[in-house]
Protein backbone atom coordinates (compact mmCIF):
# COMPACT_ATOMS: atom_id res chain seq x y z
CA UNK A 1 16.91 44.16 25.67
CA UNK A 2 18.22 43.09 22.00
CA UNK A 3 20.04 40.25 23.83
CA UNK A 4 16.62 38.80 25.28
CA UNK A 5 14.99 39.17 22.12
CA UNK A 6 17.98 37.44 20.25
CA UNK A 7 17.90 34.32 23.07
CA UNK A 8 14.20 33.97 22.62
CA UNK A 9 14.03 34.09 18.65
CA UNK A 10 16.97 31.23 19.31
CA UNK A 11 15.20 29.44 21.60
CA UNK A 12 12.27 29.34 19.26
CA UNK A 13 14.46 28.47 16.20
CA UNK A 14 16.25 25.33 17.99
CA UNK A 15 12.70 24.48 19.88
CA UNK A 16 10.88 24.08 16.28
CA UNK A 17 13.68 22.08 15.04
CA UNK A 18 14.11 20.11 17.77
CA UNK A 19 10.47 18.92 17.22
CA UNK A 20 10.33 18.39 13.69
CA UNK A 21 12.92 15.60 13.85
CA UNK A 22 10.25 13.44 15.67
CA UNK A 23 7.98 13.32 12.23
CA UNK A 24 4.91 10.71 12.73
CA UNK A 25 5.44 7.37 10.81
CA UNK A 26 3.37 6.84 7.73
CA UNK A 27 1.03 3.74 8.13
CA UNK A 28 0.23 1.04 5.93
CA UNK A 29 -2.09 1.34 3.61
CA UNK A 30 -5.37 -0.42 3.94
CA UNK A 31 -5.60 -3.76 1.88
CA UNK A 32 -8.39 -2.95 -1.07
CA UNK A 33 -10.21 -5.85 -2.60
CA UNK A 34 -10.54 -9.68 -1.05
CA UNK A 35 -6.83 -9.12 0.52
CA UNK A 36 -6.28 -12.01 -1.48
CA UNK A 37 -3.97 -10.98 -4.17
CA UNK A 38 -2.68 -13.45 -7.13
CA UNK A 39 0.52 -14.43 -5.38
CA UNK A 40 -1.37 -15.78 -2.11
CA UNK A 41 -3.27 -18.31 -4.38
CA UNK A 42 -0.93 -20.85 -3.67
CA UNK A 43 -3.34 -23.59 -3.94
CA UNK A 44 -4.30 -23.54 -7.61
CA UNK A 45 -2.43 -25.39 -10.67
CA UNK A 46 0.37 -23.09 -11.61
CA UNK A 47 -0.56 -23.07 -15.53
CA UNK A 48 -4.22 -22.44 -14.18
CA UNK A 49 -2.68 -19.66 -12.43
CA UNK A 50 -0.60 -18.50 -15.36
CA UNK A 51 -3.41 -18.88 -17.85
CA UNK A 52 -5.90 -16.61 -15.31
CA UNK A 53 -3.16 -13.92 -14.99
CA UNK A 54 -2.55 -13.59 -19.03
CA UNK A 55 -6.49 -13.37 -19.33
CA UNK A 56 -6.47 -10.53 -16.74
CA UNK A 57 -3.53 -8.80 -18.05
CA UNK A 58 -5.49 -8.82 -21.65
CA UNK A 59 -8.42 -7.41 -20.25
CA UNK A 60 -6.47 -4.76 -18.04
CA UNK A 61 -8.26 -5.71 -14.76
CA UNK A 62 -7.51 -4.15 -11.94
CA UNK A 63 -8.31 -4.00 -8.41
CA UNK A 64 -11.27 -5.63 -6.80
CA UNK A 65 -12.39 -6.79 -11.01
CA UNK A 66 -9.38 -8.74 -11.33
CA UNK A 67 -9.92 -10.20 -7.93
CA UNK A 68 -13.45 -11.24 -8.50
CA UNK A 69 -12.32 -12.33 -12.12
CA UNK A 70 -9.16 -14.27 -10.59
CA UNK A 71 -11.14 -16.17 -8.14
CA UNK A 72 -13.44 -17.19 -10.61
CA UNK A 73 -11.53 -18.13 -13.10
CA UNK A 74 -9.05 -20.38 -11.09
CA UNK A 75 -12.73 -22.01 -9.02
CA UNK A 76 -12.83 -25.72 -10.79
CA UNK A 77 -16.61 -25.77 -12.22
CA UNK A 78 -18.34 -28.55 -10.73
């Protein structure tokens, strides 16, 4: 009787560990904002670029403010 009890309290113990090796894979986060951060704006004058990033960083925008604020302030004015 102890011996059945021991096999199945083993069986348990290598069955649970047995499983937690397969742990799920974290997924990516979502993208927040535009998905357009300032590294993809590849089409803008650098200094332009440069200049729009120090004005951000001043301001401490972040997030979907600095995005609207980024596209805006690299947009020529016509």
């Amino acid at each position: 009787m102890r011996r059945s009890i021991l096999a199945a309290i083993a069986l348990v113990v290598l069955a649970t560990g047995a499983l937690a090796q397969n742990a799920p894979v974290p997924m990516e986060r979502p993208a927040t904002g535009s998905g357009q951060n300032d590294d993809t704006m590849t089409d803008v004058d650098p200094e332009v670029l440069a200049r729009c990033k120090r004005e951000a960083a001043q301001k401490k925008l972040k997030g979907s403010e600095r995005a609207t604020f980024m596209n805006a302030c690299v947009e020529p004015e016509d």
